[in-house]
N, C-alpha and C. Protein backbone atom coordinates (compact mmCIF):
# COMPACT_ATOMS: atom_id res chain seq x y z
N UNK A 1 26.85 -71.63 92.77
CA UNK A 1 27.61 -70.44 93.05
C UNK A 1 27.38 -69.94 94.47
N UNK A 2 26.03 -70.39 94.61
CA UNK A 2 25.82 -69.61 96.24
C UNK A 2 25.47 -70.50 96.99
N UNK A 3 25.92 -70.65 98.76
CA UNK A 3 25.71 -71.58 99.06
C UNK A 3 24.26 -71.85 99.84
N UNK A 4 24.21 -72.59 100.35
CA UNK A 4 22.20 -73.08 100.60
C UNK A 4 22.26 -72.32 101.78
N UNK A 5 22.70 -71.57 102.09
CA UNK A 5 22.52 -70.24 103.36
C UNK A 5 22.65 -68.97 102.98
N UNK A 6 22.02 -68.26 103.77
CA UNK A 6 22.06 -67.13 103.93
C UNK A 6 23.25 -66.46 103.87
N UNK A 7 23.70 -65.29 103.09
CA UNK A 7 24.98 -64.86 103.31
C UNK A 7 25.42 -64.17 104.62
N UNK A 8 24.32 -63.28 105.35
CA UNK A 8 24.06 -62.22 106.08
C UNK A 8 23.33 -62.55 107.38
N UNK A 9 24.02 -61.84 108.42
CA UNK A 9 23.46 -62.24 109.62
C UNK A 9 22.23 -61.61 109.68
N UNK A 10 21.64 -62.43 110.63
CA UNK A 10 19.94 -61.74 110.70
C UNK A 10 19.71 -60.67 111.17
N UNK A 11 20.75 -59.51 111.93
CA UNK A 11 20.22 -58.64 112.30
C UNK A 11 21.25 -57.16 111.68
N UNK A 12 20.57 -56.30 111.35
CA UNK A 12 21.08 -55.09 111.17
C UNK A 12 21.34 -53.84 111.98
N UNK A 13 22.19 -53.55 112.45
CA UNK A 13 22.15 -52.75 113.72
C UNK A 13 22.66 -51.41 113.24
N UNK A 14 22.13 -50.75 113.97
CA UNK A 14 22.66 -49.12 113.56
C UNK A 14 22.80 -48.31 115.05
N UNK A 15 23.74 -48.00 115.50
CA UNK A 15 23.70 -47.01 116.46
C UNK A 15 23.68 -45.50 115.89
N UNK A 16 22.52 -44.78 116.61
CA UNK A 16 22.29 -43.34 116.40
C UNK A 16 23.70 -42.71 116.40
N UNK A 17 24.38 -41.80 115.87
CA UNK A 17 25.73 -41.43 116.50
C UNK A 17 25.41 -39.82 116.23
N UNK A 18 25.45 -38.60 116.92
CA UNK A 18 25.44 -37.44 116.33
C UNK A 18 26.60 -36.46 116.24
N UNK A 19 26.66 -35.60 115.10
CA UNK A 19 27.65 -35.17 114.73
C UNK A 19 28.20 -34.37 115.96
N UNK A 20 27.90 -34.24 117.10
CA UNK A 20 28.49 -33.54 118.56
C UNK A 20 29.52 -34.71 118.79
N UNK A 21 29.08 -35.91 118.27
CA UNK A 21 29.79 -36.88 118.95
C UNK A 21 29.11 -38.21 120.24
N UNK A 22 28.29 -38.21 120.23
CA UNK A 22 27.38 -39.06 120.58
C UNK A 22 26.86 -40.18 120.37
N UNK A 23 26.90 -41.19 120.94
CA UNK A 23 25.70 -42.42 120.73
C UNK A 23 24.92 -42.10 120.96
N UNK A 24 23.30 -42.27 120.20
CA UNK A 24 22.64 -41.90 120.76
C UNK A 24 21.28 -42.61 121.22
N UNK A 25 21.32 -43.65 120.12
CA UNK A 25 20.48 -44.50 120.59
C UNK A 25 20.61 -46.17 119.33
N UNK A 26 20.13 -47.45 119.54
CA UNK A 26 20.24 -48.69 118.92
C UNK A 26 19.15 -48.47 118.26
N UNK A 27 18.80 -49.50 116.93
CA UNK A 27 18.05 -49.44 115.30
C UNK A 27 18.50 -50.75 115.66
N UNK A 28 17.64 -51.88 115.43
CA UNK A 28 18.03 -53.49 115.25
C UNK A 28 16.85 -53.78 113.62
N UNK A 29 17.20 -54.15 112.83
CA UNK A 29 16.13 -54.65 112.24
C UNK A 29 16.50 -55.91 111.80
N UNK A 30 15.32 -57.26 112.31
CA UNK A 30 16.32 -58.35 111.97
C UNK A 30 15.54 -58.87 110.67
N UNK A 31 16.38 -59.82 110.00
CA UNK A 31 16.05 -60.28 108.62
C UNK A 31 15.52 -61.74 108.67
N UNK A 32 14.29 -61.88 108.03
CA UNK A 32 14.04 -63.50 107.89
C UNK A 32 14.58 -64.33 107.33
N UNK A 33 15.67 -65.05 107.59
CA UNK A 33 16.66 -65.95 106.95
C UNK A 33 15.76 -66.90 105.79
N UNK A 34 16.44 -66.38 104.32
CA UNK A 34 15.48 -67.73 103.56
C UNK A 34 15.58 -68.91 103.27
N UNK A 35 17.01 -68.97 103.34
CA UNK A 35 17.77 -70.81 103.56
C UNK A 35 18.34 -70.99 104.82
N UNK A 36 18.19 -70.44 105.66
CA UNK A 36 19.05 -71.06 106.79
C UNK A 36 18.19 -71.02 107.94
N UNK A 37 18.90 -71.92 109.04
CA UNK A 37 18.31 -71.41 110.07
C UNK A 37 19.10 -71.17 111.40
N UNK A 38 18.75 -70.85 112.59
CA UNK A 38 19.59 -70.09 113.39
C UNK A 38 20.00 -71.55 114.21
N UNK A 39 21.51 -71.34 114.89
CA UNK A 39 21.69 -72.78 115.08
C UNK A 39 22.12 -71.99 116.61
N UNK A 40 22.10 -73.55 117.19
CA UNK A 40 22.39 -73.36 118.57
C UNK A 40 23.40 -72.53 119.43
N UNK A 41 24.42 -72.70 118.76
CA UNK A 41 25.91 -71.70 119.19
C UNK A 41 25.14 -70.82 118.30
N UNK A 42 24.71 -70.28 117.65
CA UNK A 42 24.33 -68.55 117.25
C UNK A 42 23.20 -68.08 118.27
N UNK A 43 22.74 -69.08 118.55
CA UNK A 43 21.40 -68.62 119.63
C UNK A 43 22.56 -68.56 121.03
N UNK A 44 23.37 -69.21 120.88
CA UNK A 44 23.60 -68.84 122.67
C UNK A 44 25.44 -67.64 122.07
N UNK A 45 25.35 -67.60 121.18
CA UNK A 45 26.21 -66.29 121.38
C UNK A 45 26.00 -65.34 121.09
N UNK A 46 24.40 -65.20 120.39
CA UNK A 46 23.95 -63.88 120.48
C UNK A 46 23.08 -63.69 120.85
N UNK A 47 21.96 -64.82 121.52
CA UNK A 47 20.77 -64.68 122.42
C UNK A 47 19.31 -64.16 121.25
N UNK A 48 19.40 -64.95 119.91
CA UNK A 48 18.56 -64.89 119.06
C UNK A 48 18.29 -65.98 118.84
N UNK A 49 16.90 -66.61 118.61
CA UNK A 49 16.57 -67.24 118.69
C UNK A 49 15.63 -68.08 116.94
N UNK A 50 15.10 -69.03 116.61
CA UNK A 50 14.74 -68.99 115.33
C UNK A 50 13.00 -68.17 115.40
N UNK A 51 12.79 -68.17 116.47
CA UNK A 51 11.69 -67.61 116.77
C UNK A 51 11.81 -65.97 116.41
N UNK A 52 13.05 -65.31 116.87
CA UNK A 52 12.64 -64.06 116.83
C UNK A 52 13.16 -63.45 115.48
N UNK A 53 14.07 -64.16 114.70
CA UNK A 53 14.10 -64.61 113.44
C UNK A 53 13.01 -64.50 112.34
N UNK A 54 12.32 -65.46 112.48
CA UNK A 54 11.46 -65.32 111.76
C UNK A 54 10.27 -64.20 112.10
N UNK A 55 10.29 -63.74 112.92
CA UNK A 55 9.27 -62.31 113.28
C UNK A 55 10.03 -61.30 112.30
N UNK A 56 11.07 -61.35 111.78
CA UNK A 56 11.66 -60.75 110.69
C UNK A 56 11.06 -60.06 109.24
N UNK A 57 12.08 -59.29 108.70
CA UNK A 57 11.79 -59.60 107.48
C UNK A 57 12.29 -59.38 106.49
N UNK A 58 11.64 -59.97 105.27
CA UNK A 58 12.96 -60.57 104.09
C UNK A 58 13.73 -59.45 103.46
N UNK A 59 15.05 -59.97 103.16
CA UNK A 59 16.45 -59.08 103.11
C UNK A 59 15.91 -58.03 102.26
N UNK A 60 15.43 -58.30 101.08
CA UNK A 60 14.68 -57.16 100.82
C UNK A 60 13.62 -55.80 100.97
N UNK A 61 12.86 -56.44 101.69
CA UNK A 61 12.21 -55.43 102.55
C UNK A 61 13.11 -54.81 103.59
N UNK A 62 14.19 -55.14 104.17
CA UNK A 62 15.62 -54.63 105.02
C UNK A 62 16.12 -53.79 104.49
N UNK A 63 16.36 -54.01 103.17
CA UNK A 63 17.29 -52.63 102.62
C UNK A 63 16.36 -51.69 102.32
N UNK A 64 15.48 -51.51 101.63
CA UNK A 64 14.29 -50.51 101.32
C UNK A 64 13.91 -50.07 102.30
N UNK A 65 13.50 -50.80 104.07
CA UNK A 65 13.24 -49.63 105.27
C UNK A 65 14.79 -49.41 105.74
N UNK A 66 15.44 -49.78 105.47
CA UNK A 66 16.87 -48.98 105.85
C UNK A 66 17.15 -47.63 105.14
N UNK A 67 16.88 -47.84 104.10
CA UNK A 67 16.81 -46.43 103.23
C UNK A 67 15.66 -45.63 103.08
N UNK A 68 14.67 -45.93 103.31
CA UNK A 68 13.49 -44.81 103.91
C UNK A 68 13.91 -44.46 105.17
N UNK A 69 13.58 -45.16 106.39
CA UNK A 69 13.51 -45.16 107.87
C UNK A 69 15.15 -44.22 108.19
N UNK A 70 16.14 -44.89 107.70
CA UNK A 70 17.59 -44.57 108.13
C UNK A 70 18.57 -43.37 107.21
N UNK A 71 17.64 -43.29 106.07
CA UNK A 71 18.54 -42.63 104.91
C UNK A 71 20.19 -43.24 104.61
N UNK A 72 20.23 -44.14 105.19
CA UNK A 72 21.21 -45.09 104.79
C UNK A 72 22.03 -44.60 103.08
N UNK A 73 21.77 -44.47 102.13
CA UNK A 73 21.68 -44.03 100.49
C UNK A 73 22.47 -42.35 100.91
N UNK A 74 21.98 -41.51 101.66
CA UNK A 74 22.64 -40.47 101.85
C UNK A 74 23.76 -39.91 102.73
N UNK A 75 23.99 -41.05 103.78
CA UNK A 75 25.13 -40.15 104.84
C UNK A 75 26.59 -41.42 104.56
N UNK A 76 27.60 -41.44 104.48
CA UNK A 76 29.14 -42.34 104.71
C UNK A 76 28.31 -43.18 105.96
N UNK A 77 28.63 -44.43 105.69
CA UNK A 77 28.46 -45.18 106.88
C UNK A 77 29.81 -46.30 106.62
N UNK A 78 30.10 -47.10 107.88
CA UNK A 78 31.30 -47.47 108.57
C UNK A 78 31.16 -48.79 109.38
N UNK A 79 32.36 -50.30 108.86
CA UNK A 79 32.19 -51.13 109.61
C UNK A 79 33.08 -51.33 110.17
N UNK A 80 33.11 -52.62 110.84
CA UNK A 80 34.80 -53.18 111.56
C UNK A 80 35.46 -54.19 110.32
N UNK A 81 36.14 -53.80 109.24
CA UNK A 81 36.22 -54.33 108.40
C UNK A 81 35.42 -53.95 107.06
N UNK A 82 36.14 -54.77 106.07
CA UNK A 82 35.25 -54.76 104.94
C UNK A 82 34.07 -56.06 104.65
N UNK A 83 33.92 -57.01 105.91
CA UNK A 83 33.07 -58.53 105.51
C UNK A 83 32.13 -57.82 105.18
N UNK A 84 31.39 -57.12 106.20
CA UNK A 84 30.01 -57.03 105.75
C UNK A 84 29.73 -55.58 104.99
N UNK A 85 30.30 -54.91 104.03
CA UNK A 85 30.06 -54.30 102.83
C UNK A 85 30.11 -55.53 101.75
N UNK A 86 31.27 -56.10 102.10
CA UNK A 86 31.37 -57.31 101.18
C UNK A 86 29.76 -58.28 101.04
N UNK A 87 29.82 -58.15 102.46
CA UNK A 87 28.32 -59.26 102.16
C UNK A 87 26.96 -58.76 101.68
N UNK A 88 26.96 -57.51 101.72
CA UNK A 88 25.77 -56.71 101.59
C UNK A 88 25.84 -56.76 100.24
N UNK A 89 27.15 -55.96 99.08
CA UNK A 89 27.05 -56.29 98.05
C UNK A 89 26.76 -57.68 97.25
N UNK A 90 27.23 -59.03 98.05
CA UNK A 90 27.21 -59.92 97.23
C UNK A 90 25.40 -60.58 97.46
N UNK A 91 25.00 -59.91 98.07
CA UNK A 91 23.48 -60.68 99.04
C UNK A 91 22.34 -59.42 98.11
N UNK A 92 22.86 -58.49 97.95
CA UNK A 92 21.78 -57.77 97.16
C UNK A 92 21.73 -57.58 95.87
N UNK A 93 22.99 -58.09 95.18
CA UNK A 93 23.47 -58.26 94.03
C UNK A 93 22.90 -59.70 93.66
N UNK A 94 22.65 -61.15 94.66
CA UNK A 94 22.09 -62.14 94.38
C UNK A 94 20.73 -62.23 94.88
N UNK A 95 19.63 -61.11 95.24
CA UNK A 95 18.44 -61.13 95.76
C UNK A 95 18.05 -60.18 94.52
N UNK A 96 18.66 -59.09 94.18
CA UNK A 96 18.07 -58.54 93.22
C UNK A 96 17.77 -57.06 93.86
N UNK A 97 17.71 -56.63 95.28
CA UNK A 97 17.97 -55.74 96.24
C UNK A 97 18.50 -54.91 95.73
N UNK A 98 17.95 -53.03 95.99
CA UNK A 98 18.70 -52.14 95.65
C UNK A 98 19.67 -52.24 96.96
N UNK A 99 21.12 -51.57 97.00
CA UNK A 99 22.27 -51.75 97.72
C UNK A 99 21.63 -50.19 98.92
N UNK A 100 21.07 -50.70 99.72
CA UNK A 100 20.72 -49.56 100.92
C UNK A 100 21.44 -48.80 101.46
N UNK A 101 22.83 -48.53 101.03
CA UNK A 101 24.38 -47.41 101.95
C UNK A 101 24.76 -46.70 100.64
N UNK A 102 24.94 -45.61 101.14
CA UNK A 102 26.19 -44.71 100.59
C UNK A 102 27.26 -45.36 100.32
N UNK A 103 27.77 -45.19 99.02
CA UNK A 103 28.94 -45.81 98.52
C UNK A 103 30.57 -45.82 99.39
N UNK A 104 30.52 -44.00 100.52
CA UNK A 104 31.17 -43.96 100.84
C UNK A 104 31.44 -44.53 102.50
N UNK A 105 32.40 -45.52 102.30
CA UNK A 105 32.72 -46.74 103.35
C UNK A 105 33.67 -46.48 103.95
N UNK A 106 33.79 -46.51 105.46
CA UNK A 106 35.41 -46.46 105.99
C UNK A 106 35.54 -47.79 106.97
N UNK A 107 36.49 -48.30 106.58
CA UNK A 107 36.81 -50.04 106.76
C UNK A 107 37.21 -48.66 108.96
N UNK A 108 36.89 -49.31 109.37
CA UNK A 108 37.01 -48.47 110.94
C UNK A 108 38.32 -49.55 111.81
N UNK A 109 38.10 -50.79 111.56
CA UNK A 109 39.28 -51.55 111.51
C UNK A 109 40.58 -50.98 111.63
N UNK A 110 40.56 -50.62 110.03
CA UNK A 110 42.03 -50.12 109.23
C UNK A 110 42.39 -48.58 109.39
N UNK A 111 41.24 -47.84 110.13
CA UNK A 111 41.53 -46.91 110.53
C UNK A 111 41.97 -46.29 111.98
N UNK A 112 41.60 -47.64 112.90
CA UNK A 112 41.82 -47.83 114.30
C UNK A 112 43.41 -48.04 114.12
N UNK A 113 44.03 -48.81 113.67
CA UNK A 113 45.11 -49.73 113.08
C UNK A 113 46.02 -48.74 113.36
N UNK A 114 45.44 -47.53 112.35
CA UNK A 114 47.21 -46.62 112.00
C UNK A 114 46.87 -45.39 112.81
N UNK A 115 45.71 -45.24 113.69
CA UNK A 115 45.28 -44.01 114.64
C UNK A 115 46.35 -44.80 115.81
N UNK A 116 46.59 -46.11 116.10
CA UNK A 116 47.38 -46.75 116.85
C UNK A 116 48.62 -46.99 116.40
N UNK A 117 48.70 -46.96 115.45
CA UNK A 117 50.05 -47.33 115.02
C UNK A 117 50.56 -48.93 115.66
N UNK A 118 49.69 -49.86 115.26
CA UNK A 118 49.43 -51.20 115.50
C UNK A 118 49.57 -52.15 114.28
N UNK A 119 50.92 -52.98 114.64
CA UNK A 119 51.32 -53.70 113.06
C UNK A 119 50.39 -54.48 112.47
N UNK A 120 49.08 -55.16 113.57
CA UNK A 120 48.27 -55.98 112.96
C UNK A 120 46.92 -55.30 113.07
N UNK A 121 46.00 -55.72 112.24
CA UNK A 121 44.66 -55.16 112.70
C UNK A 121 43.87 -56.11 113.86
N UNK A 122 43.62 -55.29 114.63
CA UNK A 122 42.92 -56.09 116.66
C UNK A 122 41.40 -56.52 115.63
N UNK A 123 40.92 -57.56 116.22
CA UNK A 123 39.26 -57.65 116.50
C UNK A 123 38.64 -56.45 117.60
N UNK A 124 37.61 -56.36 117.17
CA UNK A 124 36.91 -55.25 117.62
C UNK A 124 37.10 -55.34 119.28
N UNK A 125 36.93 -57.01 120.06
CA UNK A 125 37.29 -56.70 121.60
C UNK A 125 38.61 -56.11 121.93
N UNK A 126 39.75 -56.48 120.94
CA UNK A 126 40.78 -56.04 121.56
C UNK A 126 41.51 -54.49 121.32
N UNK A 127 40.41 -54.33 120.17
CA UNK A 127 40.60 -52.79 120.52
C UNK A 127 39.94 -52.17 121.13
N UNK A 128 38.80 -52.51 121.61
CA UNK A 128 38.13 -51.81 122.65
C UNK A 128 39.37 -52.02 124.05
N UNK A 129 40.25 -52.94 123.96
CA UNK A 129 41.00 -53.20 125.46
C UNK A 129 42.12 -51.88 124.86
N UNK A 130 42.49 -52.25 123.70
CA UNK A 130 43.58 -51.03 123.54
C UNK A 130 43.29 -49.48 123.81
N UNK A 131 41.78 -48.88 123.38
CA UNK A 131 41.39 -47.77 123.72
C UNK A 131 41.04 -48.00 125.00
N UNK A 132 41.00 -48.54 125.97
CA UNK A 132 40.64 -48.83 127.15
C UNK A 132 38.73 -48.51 127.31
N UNK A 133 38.30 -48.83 126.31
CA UNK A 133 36.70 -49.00 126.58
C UNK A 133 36.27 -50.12 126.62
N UNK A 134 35.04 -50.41 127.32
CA UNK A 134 33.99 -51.52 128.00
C UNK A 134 33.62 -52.43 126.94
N UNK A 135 33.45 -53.51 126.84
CA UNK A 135 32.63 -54.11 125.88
C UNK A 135 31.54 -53.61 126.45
N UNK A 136 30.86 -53.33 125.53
CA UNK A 136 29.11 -53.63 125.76
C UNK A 136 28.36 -54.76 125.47
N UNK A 137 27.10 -55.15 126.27
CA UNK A 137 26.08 -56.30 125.31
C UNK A 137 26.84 -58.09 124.94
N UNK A 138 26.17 -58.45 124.20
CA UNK A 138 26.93 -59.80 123.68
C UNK A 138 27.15 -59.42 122.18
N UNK A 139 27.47 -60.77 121.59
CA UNK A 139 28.37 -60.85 120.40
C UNK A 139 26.86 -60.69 119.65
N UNK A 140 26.38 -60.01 119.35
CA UNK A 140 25.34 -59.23 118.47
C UNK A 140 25.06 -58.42 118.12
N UNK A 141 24.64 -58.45 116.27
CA UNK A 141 24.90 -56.79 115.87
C UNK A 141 25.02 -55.88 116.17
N UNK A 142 24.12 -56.04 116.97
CA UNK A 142 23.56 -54.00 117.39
C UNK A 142 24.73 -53.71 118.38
N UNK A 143 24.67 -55.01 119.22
CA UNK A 143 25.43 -54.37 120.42
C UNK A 143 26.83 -54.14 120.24
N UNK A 144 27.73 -55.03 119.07
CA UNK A 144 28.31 -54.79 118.07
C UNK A 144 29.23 -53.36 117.77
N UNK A 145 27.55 -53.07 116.86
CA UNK A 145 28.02 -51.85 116.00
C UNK A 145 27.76 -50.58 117.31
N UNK A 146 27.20 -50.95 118.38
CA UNK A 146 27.08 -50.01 120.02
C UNK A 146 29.04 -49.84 119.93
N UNK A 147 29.40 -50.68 120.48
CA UNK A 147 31.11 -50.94 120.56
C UNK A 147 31.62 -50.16 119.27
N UNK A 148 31.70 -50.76 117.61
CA UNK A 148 32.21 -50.03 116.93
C UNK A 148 32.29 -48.48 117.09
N UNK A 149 30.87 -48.20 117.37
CA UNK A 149 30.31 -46.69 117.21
C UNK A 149 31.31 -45.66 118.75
N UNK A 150 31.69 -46.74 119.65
CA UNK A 150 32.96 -45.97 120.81
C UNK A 150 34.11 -46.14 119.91
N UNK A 151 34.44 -46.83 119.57
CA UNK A 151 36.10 -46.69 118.84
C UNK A 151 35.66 -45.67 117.59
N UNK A 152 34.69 -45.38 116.89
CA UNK A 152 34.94 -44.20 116.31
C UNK A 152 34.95 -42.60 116.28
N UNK A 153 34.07 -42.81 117.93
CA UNK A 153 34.51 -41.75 118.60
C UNK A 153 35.98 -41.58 119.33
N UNK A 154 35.88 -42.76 119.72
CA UNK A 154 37.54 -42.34 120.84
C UNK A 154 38.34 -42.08 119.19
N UNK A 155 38.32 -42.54 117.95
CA UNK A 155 39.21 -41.95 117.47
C UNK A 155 38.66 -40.61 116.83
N UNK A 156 37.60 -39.94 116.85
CA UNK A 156 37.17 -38.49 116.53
C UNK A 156 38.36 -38.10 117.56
N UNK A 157 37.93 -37.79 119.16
CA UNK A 157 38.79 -37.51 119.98
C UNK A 157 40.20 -37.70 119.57
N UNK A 158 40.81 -38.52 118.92
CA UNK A 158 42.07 -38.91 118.99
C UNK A 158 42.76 -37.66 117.70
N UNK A 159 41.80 -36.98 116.83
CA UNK A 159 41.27 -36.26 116.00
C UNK A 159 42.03 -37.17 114.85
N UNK A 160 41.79 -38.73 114.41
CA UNK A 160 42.04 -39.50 113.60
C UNK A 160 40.37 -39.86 112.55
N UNK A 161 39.77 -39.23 112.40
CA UNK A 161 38.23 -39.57 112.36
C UNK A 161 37.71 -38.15 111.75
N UNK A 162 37.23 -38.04 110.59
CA UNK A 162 36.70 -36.66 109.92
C UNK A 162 35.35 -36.97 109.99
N UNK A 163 34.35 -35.98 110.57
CA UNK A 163 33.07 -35.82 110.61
C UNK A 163 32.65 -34.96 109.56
N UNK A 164 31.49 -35.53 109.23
CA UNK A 164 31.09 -34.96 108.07
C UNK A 164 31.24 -35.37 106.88
């Protein structure tokens, strides 16, 4: 049923965001992969290595300091898409893992989409080109969910985005 890898990328990223509207600061916590290992194109497109990988730790211990450390369990949190709610449920549901987020999810994707009034849904670079913001960083979580965390401000600003 499951395949001999890992479902979930090794790192978990959280940008600080505060209700003024702010980034405020990066949270990386990376996970010790238990069937897989980090392959060459993942090391050179996200500059992780199997070394810093395994300084990790296991998916389980990830969700439990995500929800102490982050309160993750109490505030709406938000991806580019639904993959990785998807993957979180199917990876803690097959580890045995309590599920570390608030139930309440906003796909940020599908909400960029119709704040644009855009027939298809963009990947996260090309809506950063449509809001006219910077990529940040490389193709890695944190720096990632850094990028997501501007498109959900530019759409607070856009006042498409409810805080709170």
């Amino acid at each position: 049923m499951f395949p001999e890898r890992d479902f979930l990328h090794s790192c978990f990223p959280f940008p600080g965001v505060s209700s003024g509207g702010e980034r405020l600061a990066k949270h990386r916590l990376l996970v010790r992969p238990a069937r897989s290992e980090v392959s060459p194109f993942c090391t050179e497109l996200t500059g992780l290595t199997q070394a810093d990988v395994d300084r990790g730790l296991p998916f389980t211990e990830v969700c439990r300091a995500l929800a102490a450390k982050h309160h993750t369990g109490l505030i709406p949190w938000a991806s580019w898409g639904d993959y990785d709610r998807n993957q979180f449920t199917r990876q803690c549901q097959h580890t045995g893992a309590q599920y570390p987020f608030n139930h309440r999810h906003t796909n940020v994707k599908a909400a960029f989409t119709t704040s644009y009034g855009l027939r298809r849904r963009p990947g996260m670079t090309q809506a950063l080109t449509v809001a006219d913001l910077p990529l940040k960083g490389h193709r890695r979580g944190d720096d990632d969910a850094w990028n997501i965390a501007a498109l959900v401000l530019d759409l607070v600003e856009r006042g498409d985005w409810l805080i709170g």
